[in-house]
PDB file of N, CA and C in Angstrom:
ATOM      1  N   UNK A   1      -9.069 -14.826  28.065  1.00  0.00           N
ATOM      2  CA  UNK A   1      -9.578 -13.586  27.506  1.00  0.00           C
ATOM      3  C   UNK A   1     -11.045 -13.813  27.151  1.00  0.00           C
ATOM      4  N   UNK A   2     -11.700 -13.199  27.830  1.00  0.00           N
ATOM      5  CA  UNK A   2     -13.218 -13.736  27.860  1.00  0.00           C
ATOM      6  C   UNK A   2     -14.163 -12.316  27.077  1.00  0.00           C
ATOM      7  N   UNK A   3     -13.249 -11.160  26.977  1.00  0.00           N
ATOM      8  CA  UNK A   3     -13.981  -9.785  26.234  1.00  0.00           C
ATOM      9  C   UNK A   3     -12.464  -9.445  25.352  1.00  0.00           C
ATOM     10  N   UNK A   4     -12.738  -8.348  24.154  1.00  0.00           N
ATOM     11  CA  UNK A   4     -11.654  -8.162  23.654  1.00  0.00           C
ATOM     12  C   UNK A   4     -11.085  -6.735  24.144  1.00  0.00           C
ATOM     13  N   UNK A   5      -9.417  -7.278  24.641  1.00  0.00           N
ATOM     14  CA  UNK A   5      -8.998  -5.860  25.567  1.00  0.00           C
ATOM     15  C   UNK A   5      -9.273  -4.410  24.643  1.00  0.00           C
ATOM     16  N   UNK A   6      -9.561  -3.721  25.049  1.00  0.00           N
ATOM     17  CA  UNK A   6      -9.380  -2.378  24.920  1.00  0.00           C
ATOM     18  C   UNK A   6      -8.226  -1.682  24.427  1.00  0.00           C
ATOM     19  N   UNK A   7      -7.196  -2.557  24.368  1.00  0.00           N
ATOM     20  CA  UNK A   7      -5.937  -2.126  23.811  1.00  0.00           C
ATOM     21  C   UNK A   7      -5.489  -2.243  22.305  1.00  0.00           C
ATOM     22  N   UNK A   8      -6.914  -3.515  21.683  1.00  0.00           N
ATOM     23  CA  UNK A   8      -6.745  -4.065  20.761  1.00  0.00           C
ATOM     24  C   UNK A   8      -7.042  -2.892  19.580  1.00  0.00           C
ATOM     25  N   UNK A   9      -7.774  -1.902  19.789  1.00  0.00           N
ATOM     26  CA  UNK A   9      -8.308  -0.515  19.019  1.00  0.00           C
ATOM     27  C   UNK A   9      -7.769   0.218  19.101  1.00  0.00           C
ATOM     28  N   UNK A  10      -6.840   0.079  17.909  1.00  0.00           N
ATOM     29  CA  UNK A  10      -5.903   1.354  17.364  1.00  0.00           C
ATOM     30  C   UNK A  10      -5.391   0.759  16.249  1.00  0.00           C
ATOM     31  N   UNK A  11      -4.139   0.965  15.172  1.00  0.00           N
ATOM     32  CA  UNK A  11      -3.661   0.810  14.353  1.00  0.00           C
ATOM     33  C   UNK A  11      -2.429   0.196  14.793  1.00  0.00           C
ATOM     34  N   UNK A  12      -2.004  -0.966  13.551  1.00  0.00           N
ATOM     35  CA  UNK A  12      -1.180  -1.597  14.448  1.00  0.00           C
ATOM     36  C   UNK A  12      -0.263  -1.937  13.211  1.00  0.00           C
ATOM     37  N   UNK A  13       1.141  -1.918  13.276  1.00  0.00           N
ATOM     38  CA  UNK A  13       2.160  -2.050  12.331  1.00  0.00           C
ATOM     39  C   UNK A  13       3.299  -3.542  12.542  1.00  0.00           C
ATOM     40  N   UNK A  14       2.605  -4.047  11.133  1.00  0.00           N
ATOM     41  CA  UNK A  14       3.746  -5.979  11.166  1.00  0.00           C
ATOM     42  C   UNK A  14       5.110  -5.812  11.645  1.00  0.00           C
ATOM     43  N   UNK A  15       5.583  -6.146  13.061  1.00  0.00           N
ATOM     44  CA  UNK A  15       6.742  -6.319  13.288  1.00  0.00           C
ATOM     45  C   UNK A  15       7.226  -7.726  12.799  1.00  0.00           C
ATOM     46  N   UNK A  16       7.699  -7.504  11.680  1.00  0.00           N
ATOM     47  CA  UNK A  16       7.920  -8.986  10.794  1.00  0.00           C
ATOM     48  C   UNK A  16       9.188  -9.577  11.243  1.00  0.00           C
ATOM     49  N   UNK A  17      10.172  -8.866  12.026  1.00  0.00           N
ATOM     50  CA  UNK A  17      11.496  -9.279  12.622  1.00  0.00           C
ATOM     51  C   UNK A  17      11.148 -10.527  13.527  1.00  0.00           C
ATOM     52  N   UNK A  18      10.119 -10.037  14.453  1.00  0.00           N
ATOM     53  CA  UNK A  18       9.757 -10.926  15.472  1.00  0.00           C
ATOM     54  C   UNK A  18       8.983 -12.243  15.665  1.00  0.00           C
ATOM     55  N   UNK A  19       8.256 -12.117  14.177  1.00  0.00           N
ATOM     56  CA  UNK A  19       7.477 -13.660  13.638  1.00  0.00           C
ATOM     57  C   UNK A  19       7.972 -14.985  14.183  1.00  0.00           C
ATOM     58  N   UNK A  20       7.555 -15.886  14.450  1.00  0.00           N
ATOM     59  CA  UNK A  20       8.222 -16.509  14.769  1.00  0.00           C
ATOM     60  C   UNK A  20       6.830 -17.792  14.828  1.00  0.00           C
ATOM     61  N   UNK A  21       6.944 -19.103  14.305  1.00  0.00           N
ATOM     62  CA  UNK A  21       6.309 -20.153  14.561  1.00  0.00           C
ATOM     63  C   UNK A  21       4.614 -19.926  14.344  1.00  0.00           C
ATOM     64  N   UNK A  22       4.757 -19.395  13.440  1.00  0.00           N
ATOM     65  CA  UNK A  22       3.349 -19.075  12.988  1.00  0.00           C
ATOM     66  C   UNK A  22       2.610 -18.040  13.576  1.00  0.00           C
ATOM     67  N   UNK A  23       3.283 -17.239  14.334  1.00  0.00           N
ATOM     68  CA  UNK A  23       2.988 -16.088  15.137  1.00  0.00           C
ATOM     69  C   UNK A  23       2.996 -14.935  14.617  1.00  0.00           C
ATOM     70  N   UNK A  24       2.081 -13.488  14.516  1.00  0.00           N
ATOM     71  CA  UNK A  24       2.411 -12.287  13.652  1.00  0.00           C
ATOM     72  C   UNK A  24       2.855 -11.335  15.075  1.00  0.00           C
ATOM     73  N   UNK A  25       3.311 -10.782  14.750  1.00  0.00           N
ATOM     74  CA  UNK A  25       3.486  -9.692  16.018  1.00  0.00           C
ATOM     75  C   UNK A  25       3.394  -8.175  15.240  1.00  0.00           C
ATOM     76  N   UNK A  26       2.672  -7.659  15.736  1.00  0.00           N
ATOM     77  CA  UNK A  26       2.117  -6.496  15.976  1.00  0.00           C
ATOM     78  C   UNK A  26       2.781  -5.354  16.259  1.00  0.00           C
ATOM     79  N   UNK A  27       3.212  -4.073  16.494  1.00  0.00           N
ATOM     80  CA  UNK A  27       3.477  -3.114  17.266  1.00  0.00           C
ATOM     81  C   UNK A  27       2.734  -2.226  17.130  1.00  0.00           C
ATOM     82  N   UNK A  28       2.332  -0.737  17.879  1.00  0.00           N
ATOM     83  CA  UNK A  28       1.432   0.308  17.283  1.00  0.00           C
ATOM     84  C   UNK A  28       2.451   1.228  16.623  1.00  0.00           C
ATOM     85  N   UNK A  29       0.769   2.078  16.033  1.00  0.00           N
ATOM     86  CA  UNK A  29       1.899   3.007  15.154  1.00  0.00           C
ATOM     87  C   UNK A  29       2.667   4.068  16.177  1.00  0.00           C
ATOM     88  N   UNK A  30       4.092   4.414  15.421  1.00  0.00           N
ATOM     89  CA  UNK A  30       5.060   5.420  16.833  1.00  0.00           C
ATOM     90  C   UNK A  30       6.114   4.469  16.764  1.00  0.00           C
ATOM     91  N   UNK A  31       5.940   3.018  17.052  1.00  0.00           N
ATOM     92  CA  UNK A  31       7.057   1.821  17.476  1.00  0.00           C
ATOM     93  C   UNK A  31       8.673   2.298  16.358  1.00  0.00           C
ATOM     94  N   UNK A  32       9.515   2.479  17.314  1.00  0.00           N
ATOM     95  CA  UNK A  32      10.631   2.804  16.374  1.00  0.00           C
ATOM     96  C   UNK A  32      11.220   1.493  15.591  1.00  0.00           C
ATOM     97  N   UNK A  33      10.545   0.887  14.639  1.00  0.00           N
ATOM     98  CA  UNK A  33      10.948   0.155  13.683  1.00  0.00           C
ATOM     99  C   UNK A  33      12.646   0.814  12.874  1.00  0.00           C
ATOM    100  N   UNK A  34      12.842  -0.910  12.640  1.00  0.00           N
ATOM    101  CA  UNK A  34      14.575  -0.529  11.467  1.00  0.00           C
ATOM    102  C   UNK A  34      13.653  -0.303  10.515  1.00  0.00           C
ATOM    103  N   UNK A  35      14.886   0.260  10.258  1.00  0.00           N
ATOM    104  CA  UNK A  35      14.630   0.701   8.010  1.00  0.00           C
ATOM    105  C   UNK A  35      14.150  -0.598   7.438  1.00  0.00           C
ATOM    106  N   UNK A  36      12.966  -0.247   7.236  1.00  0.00           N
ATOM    107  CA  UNK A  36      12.144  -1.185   5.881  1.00  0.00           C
ATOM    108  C   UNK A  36      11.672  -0.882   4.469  1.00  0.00           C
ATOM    109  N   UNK A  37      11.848  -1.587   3.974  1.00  0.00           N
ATOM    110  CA  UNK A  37      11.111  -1.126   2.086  1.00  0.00           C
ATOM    111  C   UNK A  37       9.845  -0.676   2.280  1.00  0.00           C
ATOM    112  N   UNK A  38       8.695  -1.361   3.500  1.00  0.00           N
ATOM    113  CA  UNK A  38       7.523  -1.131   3.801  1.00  0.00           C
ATOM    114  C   UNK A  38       6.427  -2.202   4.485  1.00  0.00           C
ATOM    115  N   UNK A  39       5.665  -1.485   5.423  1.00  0.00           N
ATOM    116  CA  UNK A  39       4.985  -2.006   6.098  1.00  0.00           C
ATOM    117  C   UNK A  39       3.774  -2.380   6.097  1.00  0.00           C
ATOM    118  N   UNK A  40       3.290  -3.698   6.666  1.00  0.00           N
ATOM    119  CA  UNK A  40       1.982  -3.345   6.534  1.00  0.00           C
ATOM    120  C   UNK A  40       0.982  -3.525   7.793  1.00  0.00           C
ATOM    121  N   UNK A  41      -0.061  -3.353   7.545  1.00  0.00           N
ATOM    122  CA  UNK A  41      -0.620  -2.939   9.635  1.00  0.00           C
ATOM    123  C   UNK A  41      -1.640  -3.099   9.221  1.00  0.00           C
ATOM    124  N   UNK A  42      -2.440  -2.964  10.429  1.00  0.00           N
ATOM    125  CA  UNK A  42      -4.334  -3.025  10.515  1.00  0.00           C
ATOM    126  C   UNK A  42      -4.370  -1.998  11.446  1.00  0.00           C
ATOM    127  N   UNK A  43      -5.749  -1.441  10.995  1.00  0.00           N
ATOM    128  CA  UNK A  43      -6.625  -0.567  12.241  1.00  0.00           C
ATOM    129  C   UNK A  43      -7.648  -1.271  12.567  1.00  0.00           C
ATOM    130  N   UNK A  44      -8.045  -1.538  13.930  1.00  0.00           N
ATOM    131  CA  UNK A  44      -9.176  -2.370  14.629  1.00  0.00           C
ATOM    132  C   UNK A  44      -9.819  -1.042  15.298  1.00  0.00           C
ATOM    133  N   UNK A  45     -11.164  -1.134  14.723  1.00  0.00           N
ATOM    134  CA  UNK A  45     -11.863   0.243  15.136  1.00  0.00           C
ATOM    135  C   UNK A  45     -13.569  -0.479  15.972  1.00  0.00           C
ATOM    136  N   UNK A  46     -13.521  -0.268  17.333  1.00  0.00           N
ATOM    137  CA  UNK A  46     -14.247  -0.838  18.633  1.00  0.00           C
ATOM    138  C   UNK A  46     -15.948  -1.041  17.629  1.00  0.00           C
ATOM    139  N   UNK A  47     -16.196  -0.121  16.506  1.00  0.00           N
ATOM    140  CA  UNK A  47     -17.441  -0.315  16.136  1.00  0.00           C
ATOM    141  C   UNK A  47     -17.497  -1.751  14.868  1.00  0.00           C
ATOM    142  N   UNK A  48     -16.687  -2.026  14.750  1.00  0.00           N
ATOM    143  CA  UNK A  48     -16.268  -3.169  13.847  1.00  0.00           C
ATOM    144  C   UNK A  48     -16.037  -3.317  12.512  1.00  0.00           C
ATOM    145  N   UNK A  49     -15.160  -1.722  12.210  1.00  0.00           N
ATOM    146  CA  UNK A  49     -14.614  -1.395  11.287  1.00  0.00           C
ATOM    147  C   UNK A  49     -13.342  -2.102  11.330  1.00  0.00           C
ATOM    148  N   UNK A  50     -13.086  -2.706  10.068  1.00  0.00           N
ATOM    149  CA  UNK A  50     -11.183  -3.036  10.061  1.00  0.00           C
ATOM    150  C   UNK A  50     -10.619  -2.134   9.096  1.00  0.00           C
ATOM    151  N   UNK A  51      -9.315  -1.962   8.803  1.00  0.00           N
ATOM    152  CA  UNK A  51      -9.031  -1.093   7.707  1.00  0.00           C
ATOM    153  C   UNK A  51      -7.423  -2.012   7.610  1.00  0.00           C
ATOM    154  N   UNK A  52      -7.546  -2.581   6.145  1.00  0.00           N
ATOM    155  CA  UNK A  52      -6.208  -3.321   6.060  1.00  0.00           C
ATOM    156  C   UNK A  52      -5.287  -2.442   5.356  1.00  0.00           C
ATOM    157  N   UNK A  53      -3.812  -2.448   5.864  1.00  0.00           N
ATOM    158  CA  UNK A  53      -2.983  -1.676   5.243  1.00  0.00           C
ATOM    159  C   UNK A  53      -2.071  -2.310   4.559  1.00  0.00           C
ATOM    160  N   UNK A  54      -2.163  -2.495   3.435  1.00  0.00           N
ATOM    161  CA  UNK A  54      -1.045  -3.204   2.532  1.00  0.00           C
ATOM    162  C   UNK A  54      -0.332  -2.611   2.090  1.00  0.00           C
ATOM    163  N   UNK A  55       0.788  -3.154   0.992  1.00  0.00           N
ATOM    164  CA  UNK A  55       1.726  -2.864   0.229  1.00  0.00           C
ATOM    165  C   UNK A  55       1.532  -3.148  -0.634  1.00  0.00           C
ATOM    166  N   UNK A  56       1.278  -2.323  -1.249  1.00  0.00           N
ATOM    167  CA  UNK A  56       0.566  -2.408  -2.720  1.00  0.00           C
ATOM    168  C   UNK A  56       1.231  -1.988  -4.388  1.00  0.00           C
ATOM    169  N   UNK A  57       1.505  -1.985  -5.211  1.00  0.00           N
ATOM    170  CA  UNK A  57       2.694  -1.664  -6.278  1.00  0.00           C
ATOM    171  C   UNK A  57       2.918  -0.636  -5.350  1.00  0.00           C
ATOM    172  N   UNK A  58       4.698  -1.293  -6.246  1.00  0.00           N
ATOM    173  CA  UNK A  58       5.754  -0.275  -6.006  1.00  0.00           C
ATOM    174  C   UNK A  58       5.911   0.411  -4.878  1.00  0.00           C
ATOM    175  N   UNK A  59       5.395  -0.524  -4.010  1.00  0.00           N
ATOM    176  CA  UNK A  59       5.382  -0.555  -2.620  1.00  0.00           C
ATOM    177  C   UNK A  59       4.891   1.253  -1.995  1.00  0.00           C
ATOM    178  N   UNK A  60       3.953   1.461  -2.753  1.00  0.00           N
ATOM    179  CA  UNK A  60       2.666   2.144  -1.967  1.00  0.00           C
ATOM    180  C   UNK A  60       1.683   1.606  -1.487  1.00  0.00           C
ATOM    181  N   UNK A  61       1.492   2.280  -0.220  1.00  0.00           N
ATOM    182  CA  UNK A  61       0.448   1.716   0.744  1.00  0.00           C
ATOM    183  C   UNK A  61      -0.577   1.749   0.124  1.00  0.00           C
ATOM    184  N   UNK A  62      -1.820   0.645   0.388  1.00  0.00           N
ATOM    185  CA  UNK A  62      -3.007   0.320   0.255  1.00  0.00           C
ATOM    186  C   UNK A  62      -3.562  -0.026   1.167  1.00  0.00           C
ATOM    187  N   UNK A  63      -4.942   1.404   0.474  1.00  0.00           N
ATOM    188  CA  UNK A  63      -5.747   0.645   2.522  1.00  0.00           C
ATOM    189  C   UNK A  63      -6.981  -0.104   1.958  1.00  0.00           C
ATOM    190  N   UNK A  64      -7.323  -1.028   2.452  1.00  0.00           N
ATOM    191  CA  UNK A  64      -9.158  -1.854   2.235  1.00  0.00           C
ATOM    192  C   UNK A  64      -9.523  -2.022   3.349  1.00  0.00           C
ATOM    193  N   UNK A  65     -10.370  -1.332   3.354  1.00  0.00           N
ATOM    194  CA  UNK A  65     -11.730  -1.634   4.109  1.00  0.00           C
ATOM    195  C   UNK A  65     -12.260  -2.731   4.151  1.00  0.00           C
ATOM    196  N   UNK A  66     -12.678  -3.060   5.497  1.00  0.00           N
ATOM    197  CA  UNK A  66     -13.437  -4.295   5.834  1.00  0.00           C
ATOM    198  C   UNK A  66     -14.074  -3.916   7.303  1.00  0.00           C
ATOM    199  N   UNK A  67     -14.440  -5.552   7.545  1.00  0.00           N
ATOM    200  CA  UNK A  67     -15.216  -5.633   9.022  1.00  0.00           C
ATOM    201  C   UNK A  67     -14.804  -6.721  10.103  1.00  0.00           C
ATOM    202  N   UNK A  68     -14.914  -6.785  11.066  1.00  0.00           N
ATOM    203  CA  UNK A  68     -14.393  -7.714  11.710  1.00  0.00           C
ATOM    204  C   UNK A  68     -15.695  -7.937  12.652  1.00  0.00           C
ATOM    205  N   UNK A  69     -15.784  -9.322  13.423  1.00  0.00           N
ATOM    206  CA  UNK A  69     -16.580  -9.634  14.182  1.00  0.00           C
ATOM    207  C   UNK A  69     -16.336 -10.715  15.294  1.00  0.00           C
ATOM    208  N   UNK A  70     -16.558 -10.910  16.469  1.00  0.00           N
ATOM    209  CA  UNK A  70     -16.193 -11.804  17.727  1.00  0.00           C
ATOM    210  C   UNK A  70     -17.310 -12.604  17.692  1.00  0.00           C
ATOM    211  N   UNK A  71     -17.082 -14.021  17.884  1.00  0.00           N
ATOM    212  CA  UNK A  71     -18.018 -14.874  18.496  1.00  0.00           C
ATOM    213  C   UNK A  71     -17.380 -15.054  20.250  1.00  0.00           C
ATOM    214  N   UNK A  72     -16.029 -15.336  20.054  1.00  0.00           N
ATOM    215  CA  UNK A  72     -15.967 -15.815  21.571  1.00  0.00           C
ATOM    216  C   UNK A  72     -14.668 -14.534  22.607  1.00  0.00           C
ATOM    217  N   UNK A  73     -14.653 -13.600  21.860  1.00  0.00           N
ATOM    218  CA  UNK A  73     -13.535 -12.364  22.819  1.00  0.00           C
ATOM    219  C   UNK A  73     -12.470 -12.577  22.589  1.00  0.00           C
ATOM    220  N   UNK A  74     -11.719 -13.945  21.533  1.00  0.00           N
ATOM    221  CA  UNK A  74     -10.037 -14.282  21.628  1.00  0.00           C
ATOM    222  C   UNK A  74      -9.585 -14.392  20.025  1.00  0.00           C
ATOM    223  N   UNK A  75     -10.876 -14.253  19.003  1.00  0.00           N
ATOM    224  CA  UNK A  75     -10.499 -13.658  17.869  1.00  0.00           C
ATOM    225  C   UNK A  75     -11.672 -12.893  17.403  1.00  0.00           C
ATOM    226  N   UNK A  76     -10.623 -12.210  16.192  1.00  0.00           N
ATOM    227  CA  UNK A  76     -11.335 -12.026  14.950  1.00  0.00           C
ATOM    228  C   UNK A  76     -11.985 -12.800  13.277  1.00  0.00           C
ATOM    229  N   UNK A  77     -12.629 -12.692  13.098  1.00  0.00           N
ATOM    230  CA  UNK A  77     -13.417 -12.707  11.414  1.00  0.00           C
ATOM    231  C   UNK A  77     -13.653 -11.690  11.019  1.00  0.00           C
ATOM    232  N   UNK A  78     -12.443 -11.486  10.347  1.00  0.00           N
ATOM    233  CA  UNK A  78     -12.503 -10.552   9.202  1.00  0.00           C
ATOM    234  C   UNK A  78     -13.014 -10.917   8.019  1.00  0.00           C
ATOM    235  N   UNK A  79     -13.555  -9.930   7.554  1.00  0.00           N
ATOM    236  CA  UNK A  79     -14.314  -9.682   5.984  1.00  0.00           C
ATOM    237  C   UNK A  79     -14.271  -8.520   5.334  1.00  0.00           C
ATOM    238  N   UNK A  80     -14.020  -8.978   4.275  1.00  0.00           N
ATOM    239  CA  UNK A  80     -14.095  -7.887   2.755  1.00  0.00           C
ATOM    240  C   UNK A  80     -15.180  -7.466   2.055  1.00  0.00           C
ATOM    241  N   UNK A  81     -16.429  -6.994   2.739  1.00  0.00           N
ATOM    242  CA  UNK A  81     -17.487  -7.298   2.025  1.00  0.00           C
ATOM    243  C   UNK A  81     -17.278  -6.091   0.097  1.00  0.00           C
ATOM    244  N   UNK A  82     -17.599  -6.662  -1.038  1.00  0.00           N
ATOM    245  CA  UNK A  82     -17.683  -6.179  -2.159  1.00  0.00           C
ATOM    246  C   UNK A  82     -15.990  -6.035  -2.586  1.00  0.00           C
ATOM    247  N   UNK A  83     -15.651  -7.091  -1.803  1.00  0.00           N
ATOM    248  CA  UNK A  83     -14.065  -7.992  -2.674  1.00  0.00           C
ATOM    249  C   UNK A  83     -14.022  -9.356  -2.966  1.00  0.00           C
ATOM    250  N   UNK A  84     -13.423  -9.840  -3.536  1.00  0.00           N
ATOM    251  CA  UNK A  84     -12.654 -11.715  -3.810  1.00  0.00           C
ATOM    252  C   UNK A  84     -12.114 -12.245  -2.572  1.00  0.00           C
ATOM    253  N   UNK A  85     -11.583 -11.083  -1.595  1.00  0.00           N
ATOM    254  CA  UNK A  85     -10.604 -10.631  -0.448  1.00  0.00           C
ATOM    255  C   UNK A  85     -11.208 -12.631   0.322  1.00  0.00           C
ATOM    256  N   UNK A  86     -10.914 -13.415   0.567  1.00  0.00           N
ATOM    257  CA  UNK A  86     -11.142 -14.302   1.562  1.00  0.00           C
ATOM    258  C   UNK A  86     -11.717 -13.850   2.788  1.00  0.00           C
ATOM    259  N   UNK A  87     -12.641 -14.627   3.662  1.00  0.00           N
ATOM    260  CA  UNK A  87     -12.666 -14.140   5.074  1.00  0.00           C
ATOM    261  C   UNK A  87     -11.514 -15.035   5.885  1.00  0.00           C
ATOM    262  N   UNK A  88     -10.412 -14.147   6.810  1.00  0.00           N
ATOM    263  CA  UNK A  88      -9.777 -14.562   7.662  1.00  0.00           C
ATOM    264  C   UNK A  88     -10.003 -14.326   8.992  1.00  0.00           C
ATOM    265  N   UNK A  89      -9.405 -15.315   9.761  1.00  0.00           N
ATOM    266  CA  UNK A  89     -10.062 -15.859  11.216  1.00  0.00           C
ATOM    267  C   UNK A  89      -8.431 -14.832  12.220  1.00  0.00           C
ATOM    268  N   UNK A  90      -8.129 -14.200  13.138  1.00  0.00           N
ATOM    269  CA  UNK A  90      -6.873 -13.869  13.796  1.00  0.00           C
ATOM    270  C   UNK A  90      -7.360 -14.205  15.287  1.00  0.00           C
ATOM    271  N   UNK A  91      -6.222 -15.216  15.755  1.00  0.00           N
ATOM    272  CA  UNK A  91      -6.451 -16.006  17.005  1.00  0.00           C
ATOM    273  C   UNK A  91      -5.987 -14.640  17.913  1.00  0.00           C
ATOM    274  N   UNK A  92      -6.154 -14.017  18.827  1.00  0.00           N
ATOM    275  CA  UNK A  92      -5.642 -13.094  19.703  1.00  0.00           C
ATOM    276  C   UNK A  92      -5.101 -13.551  20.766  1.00  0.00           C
ATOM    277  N   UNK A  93      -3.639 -13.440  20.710  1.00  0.00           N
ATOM    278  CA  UNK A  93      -2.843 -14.333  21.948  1.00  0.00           C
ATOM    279  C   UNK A  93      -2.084 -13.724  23.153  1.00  0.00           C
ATOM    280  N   UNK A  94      -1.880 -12.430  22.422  1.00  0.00           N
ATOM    281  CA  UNK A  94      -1.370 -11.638  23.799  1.00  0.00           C
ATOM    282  C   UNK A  94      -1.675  -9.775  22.711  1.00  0.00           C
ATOM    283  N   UNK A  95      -2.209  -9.232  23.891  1.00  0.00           N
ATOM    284  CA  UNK A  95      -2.817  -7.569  23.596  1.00  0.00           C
ATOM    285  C   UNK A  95      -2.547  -6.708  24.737  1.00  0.00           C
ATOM    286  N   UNK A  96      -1.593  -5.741  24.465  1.00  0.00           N
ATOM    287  CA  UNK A  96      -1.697  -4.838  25.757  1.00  0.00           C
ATOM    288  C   UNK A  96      -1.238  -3.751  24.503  1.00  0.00           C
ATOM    289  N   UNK A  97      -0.662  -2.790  25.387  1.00  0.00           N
ATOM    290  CA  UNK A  97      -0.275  -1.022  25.217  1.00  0.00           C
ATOM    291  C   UNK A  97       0.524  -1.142  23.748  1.00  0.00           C
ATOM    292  N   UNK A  98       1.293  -2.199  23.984  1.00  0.00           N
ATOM    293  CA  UNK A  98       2.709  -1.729  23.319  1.00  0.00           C
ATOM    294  C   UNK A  98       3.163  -3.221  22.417  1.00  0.00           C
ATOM    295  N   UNK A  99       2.205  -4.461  22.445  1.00  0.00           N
ATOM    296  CA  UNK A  99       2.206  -5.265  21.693  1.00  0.00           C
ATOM    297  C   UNK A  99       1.127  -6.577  21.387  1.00  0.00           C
ATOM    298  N   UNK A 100       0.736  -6.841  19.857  1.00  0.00           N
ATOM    299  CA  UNK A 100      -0.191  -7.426  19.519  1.00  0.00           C
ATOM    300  C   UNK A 100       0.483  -8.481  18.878  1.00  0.00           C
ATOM    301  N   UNK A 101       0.282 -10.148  19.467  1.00  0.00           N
ATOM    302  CA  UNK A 101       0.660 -11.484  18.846  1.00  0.00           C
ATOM    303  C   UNK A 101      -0.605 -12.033  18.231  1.00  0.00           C
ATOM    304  N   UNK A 102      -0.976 -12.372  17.077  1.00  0.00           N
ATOM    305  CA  UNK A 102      -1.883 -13.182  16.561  1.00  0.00           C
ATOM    306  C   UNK A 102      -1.687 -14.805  15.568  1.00  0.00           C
ATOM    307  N   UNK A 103      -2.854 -15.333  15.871  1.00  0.00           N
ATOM    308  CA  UNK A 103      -2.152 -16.430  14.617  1.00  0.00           C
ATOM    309  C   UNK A 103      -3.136 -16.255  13.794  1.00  0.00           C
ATOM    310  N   UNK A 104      -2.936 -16.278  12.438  1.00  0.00           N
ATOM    311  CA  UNK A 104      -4.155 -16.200  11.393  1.00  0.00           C
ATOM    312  C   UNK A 104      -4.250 -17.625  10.884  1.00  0.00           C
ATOM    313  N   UNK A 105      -5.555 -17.550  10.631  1.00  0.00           N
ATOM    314  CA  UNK A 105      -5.837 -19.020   9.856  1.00  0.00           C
ATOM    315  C   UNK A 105      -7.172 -18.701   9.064  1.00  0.00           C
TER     316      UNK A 105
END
C-alpha cells in the first residue's frame, strides 16, 4: 500500500467480535451489528480531519475531534490537538468497501 485507499474515508464502527491478536476490525456505518451496550468508531475525513467516537458516561456517545497525518500511505498519526488525548500511530492492514483491520500502537 504505497497511497491511502480511498475506501479508508468514511466513518467506521469497532467490530469488537472480530478482534483478534492485536488486530481492530472496523466495519462502516449500515454494517448489521448484534445488540451492543455501545459502539465506538472513527470518521477519516480525506482533508485530515479525524473525528473519534467514543463511549462516553453512561454510555453516550462522544465525539473528539482531531487530525490525522501519513508519512508512508500504510498508517495513521493521530492527534488531539488542545487535549491530554496521547498521539496514536494505526498500522493500516487491510481497507476496502466493507472492511477496515488496523493495529494501533
Amino acid at each position: 500500500m504505497s497511497e491511502l485507499p480511498a475506501e479508508l474515508f468514511r466513518q467506521w464502527t469497532h467490530s469488537y467480535e472480530e478482534d483478534a491478536e492485536g488486530v481492530t476490525v472496523y466495519r462502516p456505518v449500515g454494517y448489521p451489528f448484534p445488540p451492543a451496550r455501545g459502539r465506538r468508531g472513527m470518521e477519516i475525513v480525506a482533508d485530515g480531519t479525524y473525528i473519534d467516537h467514543a463511549i462516553g458516561a453512561a454510555d453516550v456517545p462522544d465525539i473528539v475531534p482531531g487530525r490525522w497525518s501519513t508519512a508512508d500511505g500504510r498508517s495513521l498519526d493521530i492527534s488531539f490537538p488542545g487535549t491530554d488525548r496521547p498521539v496514536r500511530r494505526l498500522e493500516i492492514l487491510q481497507c476496502d468497501g466493507e472492511l477496515l483491520t488496523v493495529r494501533a500502537s
